[in-house]
PDB file of N, CA and C in Angstrom:
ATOM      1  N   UNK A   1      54.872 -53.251-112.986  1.00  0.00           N
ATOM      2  CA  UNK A   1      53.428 -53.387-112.950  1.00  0.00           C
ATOM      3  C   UNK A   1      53.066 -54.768-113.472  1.00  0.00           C
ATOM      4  N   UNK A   2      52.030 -55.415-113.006  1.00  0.00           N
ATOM      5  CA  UNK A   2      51.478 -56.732-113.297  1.00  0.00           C
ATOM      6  C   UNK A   2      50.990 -56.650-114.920  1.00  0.00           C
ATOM      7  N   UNK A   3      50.598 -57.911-115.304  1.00  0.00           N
ATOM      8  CA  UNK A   3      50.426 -58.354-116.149  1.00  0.00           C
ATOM      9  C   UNK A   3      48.660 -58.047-116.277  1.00  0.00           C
ATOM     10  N   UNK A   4      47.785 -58.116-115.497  1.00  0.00           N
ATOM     11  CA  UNK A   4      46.723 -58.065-115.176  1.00  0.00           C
ATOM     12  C   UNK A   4      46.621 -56.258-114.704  1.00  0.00           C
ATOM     13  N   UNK A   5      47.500 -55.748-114.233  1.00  0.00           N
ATOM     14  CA  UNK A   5      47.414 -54.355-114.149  1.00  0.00           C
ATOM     15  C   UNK A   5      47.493 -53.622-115.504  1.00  0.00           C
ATOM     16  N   UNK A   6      48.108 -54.009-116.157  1.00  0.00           N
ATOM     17  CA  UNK A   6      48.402 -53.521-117.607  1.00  0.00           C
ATOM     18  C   UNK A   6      47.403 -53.141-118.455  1.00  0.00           C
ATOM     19  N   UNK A   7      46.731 -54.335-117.978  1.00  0.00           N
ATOM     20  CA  UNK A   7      45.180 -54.722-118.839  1.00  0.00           C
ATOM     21  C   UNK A   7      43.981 -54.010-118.285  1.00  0.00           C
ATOM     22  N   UNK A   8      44.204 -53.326-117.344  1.00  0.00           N
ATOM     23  CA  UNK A   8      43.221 -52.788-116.580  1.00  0.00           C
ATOM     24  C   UNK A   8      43.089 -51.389-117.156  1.00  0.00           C
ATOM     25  N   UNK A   9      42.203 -50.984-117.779  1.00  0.00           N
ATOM     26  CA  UNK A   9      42.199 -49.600-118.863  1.00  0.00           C
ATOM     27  C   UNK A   9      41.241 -49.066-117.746  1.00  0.00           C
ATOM     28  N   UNK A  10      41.524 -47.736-117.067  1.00  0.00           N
ATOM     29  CA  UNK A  10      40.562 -47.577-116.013  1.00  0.00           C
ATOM     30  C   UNK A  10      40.359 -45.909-116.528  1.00  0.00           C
ATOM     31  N   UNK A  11      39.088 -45.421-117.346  1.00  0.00           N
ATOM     32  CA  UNK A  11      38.525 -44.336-117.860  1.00  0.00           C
ATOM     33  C   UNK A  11      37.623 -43.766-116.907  1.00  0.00           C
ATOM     34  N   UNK A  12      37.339 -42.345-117.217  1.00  0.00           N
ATOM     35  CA  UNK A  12      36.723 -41.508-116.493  1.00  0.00           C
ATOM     36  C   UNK A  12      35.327 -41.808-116.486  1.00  0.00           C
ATOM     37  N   UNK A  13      34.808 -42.523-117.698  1.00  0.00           N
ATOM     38  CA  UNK A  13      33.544 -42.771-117.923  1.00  0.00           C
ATOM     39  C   UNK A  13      32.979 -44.381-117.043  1.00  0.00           C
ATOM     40  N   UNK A  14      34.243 -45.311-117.256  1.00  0.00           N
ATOM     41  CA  UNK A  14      34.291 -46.163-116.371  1.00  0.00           C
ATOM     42  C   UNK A  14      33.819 -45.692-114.636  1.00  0.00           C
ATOM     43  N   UNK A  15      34.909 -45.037-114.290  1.00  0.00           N
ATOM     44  CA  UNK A  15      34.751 -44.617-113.253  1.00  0.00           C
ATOM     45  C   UNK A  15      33.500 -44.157-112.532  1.00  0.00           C
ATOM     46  N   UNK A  16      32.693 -43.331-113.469  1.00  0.00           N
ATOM     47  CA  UNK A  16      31.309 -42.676-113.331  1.00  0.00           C
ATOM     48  C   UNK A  16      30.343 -43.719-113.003  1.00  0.00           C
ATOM     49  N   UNK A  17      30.914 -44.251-114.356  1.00  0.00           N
ATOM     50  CA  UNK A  17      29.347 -45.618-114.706  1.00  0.00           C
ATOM     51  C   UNK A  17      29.543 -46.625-113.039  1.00  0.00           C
ATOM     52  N   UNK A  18      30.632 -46.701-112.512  1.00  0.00           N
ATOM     53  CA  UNK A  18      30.818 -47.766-111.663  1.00  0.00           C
ATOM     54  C   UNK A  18      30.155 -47.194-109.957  1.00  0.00           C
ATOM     55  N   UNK A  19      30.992 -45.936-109.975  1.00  0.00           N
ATOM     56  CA  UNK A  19      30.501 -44.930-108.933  1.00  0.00           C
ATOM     57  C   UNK A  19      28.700 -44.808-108.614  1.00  0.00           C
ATOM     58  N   UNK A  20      28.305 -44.561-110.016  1.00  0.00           N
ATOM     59  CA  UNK A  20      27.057 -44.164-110.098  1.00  0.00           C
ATOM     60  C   UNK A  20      26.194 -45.342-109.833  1.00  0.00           C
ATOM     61  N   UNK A  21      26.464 -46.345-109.774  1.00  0.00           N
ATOM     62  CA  UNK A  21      25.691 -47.975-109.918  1.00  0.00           C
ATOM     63  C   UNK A  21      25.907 -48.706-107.933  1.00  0.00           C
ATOM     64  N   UNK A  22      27.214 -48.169-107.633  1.00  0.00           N
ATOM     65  CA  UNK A  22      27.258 -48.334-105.952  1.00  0.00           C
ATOM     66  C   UNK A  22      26.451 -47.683-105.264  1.00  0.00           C
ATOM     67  N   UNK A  23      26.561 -46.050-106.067  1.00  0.00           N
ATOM     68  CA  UNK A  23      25.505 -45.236-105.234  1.00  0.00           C
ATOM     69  C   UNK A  23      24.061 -45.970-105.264  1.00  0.00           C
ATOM     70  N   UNK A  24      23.617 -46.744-105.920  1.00  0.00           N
ATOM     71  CA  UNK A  24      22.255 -47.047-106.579  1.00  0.00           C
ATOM     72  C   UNK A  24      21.374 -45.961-107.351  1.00  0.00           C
ATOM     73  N   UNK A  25      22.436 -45.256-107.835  1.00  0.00           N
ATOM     74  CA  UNK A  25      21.501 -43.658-108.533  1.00  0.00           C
ATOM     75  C   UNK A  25      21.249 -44.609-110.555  1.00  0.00           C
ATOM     76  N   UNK A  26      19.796 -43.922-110.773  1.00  0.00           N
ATOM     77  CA  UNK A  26      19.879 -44.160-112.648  1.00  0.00           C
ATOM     78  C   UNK A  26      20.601 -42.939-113.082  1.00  0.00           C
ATOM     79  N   UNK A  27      20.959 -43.169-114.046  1.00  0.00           N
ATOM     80  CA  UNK A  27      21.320 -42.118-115.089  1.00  0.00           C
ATOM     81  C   UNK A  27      20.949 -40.808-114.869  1.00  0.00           C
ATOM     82  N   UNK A  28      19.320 -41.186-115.235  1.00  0.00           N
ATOM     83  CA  UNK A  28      18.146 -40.307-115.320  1.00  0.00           C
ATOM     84  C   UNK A  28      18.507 -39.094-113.469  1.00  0.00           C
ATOM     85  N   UNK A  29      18.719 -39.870-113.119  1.00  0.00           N
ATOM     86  CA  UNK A  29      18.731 -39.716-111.088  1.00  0.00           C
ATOM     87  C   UNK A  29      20.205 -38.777-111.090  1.00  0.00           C
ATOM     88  N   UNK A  30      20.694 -39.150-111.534  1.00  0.00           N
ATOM     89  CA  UNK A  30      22.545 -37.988-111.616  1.00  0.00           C
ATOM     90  C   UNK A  30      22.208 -37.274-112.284  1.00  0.00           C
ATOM     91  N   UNK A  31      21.599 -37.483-113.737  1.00  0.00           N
ATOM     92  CA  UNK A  31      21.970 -36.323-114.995  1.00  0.00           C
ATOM     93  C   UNK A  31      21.327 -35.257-114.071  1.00  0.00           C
ATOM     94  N   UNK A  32      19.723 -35.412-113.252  1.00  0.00           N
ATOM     95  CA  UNK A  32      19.105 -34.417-112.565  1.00  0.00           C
ATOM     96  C   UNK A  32      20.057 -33.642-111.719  1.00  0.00           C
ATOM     97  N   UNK A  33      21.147 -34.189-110.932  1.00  0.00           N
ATOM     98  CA  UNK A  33      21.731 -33.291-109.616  1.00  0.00           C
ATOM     99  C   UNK A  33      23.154 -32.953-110.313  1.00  0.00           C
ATOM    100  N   UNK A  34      23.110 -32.827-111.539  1.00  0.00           N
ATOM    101  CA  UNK A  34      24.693 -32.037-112.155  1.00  0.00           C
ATOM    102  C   UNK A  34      24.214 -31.295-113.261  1.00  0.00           C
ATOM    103  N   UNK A  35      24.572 -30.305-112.571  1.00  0.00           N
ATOM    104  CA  UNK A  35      24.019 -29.187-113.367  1.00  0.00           C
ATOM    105  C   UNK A  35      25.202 -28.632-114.381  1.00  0.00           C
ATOM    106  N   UNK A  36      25.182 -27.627-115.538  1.00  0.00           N
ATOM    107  CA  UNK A  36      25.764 -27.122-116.398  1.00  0.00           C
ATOM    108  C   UNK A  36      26.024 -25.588-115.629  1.00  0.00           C
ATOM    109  N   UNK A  37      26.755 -24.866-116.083  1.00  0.00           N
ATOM    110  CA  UNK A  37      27.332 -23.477-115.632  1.00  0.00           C
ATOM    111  C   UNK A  37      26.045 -22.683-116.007  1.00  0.00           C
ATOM    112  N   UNK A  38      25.378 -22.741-116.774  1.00  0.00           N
ATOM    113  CA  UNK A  38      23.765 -22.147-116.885  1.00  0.00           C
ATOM    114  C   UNK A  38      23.145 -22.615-116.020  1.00  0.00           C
ATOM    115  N   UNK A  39      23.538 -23.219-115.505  1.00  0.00           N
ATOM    116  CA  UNK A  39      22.085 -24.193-114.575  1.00  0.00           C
ATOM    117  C   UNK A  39      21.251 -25.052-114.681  1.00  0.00           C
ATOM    118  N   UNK A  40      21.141 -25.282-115.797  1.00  0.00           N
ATOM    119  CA  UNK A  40      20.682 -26.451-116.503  1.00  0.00           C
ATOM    120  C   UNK A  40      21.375 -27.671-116.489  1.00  0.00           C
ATOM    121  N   UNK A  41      20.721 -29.050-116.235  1.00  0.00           N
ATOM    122  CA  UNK A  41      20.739 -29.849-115.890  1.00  0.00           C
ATOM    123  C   UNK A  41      21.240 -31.174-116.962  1.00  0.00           C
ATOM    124  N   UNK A  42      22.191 -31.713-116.682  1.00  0.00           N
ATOM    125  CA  UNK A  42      22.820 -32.677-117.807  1.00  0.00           C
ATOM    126  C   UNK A  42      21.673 -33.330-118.595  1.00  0.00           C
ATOM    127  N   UNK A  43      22.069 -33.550-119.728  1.00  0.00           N
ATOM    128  CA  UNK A  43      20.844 -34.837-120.191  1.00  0.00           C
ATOM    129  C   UNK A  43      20.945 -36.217-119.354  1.00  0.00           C
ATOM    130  N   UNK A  44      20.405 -37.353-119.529  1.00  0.00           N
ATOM    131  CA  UNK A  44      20.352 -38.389-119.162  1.00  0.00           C
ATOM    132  C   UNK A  44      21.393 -38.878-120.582  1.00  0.00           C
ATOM    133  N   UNK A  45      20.810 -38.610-121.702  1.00  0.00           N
ATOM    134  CA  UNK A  45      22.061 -39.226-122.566  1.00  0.00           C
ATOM    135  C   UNK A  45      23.398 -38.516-122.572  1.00  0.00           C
ATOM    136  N   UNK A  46      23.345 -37.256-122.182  1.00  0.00           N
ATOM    137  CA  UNK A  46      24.820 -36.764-122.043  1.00  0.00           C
ATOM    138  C   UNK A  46      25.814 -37.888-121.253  1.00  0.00           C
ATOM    139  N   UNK A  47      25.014 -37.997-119.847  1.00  0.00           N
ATOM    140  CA  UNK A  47      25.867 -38.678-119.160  1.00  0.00           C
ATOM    141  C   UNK A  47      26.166 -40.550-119.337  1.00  0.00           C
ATOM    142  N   UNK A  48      25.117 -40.870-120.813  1.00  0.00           N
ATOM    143  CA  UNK A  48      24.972 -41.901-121.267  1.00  0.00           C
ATOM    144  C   UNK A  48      26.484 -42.027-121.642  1.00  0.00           C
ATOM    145  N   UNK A  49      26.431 -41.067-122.847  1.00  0.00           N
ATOM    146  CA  UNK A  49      27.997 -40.947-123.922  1.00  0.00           C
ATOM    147  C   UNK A  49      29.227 -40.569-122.860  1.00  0.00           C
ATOM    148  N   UNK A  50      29.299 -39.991-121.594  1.00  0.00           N
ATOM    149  CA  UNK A  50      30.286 -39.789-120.950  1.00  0.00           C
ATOM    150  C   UNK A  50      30.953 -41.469-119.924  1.00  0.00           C
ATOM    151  N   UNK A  51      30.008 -42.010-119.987  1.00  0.00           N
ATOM    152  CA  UNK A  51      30.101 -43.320-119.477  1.00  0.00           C
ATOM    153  C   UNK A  51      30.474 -44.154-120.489  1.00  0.00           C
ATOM    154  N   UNK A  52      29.901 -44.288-121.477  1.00  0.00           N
ATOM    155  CA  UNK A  52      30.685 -45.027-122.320  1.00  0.00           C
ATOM    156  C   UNK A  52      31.707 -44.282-123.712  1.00  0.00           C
ATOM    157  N   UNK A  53      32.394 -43.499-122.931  1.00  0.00           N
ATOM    158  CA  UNK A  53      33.346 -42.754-123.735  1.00  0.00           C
ATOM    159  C   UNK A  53      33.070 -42.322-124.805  1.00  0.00           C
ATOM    160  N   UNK A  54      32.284 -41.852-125.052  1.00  0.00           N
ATOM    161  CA  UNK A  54      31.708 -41.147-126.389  1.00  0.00           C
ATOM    162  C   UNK A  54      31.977 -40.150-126.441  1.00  0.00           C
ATOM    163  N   UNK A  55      31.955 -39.632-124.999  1.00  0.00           N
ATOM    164  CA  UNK A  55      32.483 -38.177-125.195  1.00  0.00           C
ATOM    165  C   UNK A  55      34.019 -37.994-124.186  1.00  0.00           C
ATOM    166  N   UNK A  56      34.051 -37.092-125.042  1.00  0.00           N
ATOM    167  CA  UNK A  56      35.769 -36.416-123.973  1.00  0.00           C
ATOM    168  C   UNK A  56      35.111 -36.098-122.572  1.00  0.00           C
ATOM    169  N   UNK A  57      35.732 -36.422-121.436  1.00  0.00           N
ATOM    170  CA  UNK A  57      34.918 -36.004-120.007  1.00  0.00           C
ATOM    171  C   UNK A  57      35.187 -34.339-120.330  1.00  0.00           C
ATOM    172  N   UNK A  58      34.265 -34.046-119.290  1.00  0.00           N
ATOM    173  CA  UNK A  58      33.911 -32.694-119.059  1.00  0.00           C
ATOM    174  C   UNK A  58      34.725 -31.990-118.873  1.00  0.00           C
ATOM    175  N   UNK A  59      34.042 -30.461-118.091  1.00  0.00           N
ATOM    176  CA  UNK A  59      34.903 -29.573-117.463  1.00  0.00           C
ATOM    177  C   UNK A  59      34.900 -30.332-116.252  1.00  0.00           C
ATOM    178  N   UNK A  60      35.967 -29.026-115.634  1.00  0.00           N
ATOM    179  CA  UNK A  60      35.659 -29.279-114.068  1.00  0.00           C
ATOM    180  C   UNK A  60      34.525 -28.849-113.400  1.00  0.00           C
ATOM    181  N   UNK A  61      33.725 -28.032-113.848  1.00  0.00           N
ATOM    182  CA  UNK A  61      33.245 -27.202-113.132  1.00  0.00           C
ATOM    183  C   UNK A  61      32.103 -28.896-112.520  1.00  0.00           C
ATOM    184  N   UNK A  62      32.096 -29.256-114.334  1.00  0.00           N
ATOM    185  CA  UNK A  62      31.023 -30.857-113.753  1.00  0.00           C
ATOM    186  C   UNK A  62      31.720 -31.547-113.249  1.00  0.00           C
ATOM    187  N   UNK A  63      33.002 -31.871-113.220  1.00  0.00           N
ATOM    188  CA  UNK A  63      33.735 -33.289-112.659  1.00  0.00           C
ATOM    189  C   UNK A  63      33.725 -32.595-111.127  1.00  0.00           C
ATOM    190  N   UNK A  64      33.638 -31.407-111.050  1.00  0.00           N
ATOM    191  CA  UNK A  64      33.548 -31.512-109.238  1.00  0.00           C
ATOM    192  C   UNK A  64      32.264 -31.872-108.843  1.00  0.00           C
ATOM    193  N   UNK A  65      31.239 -31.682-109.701  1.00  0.00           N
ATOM    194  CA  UNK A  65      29.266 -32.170-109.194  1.00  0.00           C
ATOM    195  C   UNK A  65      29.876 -33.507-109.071  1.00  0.00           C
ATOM    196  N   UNK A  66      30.457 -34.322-110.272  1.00  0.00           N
ATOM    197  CA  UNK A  66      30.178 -35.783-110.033  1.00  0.00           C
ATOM    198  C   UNK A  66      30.940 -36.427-108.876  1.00  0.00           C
ATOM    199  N   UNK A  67      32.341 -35.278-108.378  1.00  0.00           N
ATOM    200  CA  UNK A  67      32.874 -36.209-107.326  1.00  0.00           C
ATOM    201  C   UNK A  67      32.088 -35.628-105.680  1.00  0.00           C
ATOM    202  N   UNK A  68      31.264 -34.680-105.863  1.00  0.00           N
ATOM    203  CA  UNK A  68      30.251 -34.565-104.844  1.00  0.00           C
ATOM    204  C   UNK A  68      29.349 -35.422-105.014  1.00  0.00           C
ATOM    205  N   UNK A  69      28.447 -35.601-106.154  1.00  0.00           N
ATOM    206  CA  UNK A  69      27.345 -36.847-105.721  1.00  0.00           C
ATOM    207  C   UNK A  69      27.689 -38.378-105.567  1.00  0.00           C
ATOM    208  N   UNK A  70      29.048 -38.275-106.217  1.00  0.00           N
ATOM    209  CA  UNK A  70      29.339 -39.861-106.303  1.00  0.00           C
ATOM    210  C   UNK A  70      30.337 -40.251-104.706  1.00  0.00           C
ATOM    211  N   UNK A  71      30.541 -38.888-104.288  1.00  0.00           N
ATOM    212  CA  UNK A  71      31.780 -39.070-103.193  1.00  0.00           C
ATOM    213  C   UNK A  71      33.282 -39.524-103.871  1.00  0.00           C
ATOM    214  N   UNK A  72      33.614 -39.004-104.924  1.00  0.00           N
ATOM    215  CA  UNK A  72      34.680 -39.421-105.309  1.00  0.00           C
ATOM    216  C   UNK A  72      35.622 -38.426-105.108  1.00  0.00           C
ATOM    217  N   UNK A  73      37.179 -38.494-105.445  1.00  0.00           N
ATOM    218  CA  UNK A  73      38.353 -37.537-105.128  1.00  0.00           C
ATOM    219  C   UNK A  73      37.969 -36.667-106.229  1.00  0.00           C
ATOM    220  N   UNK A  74      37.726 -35.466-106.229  1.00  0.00           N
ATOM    221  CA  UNK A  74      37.878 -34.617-107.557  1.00  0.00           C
ATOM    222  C   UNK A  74      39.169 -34.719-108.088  1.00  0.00           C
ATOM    223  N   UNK A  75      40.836 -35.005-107.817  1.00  0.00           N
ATOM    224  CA  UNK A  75      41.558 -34.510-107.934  1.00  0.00           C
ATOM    225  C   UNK A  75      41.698 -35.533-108.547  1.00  0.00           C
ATOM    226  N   UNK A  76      41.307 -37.324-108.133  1.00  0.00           N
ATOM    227  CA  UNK A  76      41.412 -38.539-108.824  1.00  0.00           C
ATOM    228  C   UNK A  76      40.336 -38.370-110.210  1.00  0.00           C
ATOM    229  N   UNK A  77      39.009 -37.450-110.482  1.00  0.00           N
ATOM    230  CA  UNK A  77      38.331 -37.709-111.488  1.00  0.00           C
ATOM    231  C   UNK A  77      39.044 -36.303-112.511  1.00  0.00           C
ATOM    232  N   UNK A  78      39.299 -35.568-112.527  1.00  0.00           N
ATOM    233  CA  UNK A  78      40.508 -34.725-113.050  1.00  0.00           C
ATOM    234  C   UNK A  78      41.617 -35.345-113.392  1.00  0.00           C
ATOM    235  N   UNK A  79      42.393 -36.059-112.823  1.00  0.00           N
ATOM    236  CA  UNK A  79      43.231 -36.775-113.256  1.00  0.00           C
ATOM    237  C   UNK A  79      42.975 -38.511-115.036  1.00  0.00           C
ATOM    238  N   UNK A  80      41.855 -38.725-113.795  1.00  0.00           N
ATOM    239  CA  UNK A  80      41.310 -39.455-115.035  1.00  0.00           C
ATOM    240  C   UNK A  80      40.596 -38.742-116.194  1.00  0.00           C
ATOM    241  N   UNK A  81      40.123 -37.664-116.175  1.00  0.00           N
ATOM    242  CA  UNK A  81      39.721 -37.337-116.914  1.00  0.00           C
ATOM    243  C   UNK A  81      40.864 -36.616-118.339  1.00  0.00           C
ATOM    244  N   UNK A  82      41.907 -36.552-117.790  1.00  0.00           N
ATOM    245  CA  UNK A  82      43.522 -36.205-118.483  1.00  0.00           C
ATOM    246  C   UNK A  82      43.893 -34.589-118.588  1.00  0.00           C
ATOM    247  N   UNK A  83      43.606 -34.210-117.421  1.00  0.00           N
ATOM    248  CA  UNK A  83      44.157 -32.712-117.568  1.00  0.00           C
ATOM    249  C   UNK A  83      44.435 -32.291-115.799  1.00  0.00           C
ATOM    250  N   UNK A  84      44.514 -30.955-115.925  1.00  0.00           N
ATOM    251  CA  UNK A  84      45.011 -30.974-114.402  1.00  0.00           C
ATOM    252  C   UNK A  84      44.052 -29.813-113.900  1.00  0.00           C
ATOM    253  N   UNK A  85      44.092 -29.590-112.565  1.00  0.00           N
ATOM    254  CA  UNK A  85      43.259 -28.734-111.553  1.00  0.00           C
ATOM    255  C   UNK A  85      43.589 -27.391-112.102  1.00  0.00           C
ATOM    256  N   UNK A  86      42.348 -26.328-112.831  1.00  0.00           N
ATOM    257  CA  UNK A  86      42.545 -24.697-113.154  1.00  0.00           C
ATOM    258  C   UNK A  86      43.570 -24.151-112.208  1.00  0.00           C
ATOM    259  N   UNK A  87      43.956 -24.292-111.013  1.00  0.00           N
ATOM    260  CA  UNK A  87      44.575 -23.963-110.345  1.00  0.00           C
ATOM    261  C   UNK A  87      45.814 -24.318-110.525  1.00  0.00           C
ATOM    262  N   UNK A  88      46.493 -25.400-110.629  1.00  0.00           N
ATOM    263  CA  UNK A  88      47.632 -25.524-111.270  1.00  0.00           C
ATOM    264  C   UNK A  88      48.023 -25.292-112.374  1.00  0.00           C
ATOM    265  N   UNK A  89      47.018 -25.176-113.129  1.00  0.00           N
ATOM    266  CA  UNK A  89      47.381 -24.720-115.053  1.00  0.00           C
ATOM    267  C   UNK A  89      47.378 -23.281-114.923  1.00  0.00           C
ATOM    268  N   UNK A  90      47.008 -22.688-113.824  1.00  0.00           N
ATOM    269  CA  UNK A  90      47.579 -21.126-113.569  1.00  0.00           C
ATOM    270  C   UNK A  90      48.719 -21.260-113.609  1.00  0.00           C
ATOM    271  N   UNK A  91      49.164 -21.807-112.702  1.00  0.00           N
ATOM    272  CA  UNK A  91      50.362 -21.901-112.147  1.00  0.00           C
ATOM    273  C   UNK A  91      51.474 -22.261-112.859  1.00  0.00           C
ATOM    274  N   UNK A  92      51.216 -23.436-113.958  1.00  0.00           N
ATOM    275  CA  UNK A  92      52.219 -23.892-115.139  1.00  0.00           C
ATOM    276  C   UNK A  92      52.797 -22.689-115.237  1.00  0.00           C
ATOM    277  N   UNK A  93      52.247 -21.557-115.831  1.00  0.00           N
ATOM    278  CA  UNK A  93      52.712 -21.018-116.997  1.00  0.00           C
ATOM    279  C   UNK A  93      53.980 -20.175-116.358  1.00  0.00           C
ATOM    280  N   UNK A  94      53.711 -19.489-115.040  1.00  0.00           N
ATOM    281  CA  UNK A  94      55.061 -18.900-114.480  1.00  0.00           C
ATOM    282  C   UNK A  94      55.715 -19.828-113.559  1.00  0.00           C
ATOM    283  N   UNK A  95      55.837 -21.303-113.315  1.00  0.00           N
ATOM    284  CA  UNK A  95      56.885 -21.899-113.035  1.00  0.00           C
ATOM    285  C   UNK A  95      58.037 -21.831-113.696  1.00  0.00           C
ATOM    286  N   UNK A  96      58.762 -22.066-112.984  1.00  0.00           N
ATOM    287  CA  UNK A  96      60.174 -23.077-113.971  1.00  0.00           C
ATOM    288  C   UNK A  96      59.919 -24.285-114.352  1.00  0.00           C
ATOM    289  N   UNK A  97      60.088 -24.360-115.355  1.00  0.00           N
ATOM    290  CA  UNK A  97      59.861 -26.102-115.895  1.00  0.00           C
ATOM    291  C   UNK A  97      60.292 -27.286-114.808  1.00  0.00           C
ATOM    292  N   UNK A  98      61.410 -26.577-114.284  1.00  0.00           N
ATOM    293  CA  UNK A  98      62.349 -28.208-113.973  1.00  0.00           C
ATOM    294  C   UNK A  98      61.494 -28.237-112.420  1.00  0.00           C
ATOM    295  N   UNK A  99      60.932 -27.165-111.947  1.00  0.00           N
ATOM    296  CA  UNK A  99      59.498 -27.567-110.675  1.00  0.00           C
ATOM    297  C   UNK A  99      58.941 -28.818-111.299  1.00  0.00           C
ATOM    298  N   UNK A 100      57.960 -28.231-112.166  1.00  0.00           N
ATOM    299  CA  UNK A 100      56.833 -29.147-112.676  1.00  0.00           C
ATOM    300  C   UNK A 100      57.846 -30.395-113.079  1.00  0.00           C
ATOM    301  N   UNK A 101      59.094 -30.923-113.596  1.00  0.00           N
ATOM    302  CA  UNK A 101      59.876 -31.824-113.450  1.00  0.00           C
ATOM    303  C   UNK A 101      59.838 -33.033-112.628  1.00  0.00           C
ATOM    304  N   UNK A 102      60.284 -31.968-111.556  1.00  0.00           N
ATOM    305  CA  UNK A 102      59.965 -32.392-110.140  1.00  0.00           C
ATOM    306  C   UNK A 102      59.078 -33.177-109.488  1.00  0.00           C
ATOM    307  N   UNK A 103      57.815 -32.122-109.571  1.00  0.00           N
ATOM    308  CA  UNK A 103      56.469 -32.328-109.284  1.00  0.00           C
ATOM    309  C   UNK A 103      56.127 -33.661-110.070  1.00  0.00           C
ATOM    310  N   UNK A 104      56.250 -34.041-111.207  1.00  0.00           N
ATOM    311  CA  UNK A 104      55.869 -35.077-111.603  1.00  0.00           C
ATOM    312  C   UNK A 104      56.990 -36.641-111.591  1.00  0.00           C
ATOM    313  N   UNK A 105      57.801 -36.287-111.289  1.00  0.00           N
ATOM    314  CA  UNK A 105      59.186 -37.448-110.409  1.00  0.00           C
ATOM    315  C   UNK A 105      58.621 -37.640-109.294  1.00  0.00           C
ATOM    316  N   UNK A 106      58.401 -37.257-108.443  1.00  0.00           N
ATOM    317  CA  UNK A 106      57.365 -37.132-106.830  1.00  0.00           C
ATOM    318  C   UNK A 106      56.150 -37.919-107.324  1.00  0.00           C
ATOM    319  N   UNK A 107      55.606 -37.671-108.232  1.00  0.00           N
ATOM    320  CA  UNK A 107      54.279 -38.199-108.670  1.00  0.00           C
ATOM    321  C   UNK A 107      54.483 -39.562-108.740  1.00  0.00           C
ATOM    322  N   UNK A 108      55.246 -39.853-109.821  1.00  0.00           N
ATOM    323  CA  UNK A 108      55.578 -40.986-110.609  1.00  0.00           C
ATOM    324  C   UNK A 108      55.831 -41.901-108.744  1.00  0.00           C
ATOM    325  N   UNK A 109      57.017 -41.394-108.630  1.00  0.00           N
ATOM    326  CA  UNK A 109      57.838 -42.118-107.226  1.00  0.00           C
ATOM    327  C   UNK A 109      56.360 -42.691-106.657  1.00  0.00           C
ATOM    328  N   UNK A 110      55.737 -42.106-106.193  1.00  0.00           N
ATOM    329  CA  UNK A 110      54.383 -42.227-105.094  1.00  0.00           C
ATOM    330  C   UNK A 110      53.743 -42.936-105.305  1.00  0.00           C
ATOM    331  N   UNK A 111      53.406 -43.133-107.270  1.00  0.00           N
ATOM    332  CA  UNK A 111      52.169 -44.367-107.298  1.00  0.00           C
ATOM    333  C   UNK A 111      52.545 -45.495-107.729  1.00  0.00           C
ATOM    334  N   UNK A 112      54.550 -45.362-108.381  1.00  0.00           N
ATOM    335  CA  UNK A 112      55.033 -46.975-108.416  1.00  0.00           C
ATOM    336  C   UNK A 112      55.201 -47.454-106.367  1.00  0.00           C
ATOM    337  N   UNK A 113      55.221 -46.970-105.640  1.00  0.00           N
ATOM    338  CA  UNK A 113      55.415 -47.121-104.147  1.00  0.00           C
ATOM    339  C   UNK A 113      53.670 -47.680-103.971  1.00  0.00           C
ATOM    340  N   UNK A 114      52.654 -47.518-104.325  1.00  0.00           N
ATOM    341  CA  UNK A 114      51.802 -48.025-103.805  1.00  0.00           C
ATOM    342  C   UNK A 114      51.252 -49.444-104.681  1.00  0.00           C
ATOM    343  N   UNK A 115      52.079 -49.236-105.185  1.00  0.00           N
ATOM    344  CA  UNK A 115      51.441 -50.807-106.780  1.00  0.00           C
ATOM    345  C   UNK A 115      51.588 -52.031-105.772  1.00  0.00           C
TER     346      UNK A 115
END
């Protein structure tokens, strides 16, 4: 990896703040269309502190709103966000380890192949 790649610290909140500024949406304009599992609607400062890392990113249930309004990969804002898809953390627990091994050798292989 480059020298200039190294340096490139690329966060979930980054990601948001950058997403959200192409779309031309405010703060105020997202916090409205991502809603909470009640239904209720993010703050404008919630999504203040999630942009500038104040806070730990979310669930999924929000990182899938934000990769619908922003058009982003859910699977890329999950990933940045540092955990993995409910669906696979089912799945951890009755694998065999040396799968998930696997699964992440495949991983690794795939994104030194695209650097």
């Amino acid at each position: 990896m480059s020298k200039a790649m190294e340096e490139i610290k690329v966060t979930f909140g980054k990601i948001i703040a950058d997403a959200r500024k192409k779309a031309g949406l405010s703060q105020k304009d997202l916090a409205a269309k991502i809603k909470k599992e009640d239904g209720e609607q993010i703050s404008p400062q919630y999504l203040n502190d999630i942009e500038h890392d104040r806070r730990n990113p979310p669930s999924e249930f929000l990182i899938t709103q934000f990769a619908k309004e922003l058009k982003l990969s859910k699977e890329y804002l999950i990933l940045t966000a540092g955990t993995l898809p409910q669906d696979i953390q089912k799945k951890i627990a009755v694998v065999d380890p040396e799968i998930v091994d696997e699964a992440y050798k495949v991983f690794r292989r795939t994104i030194r192949e695209k650097e």
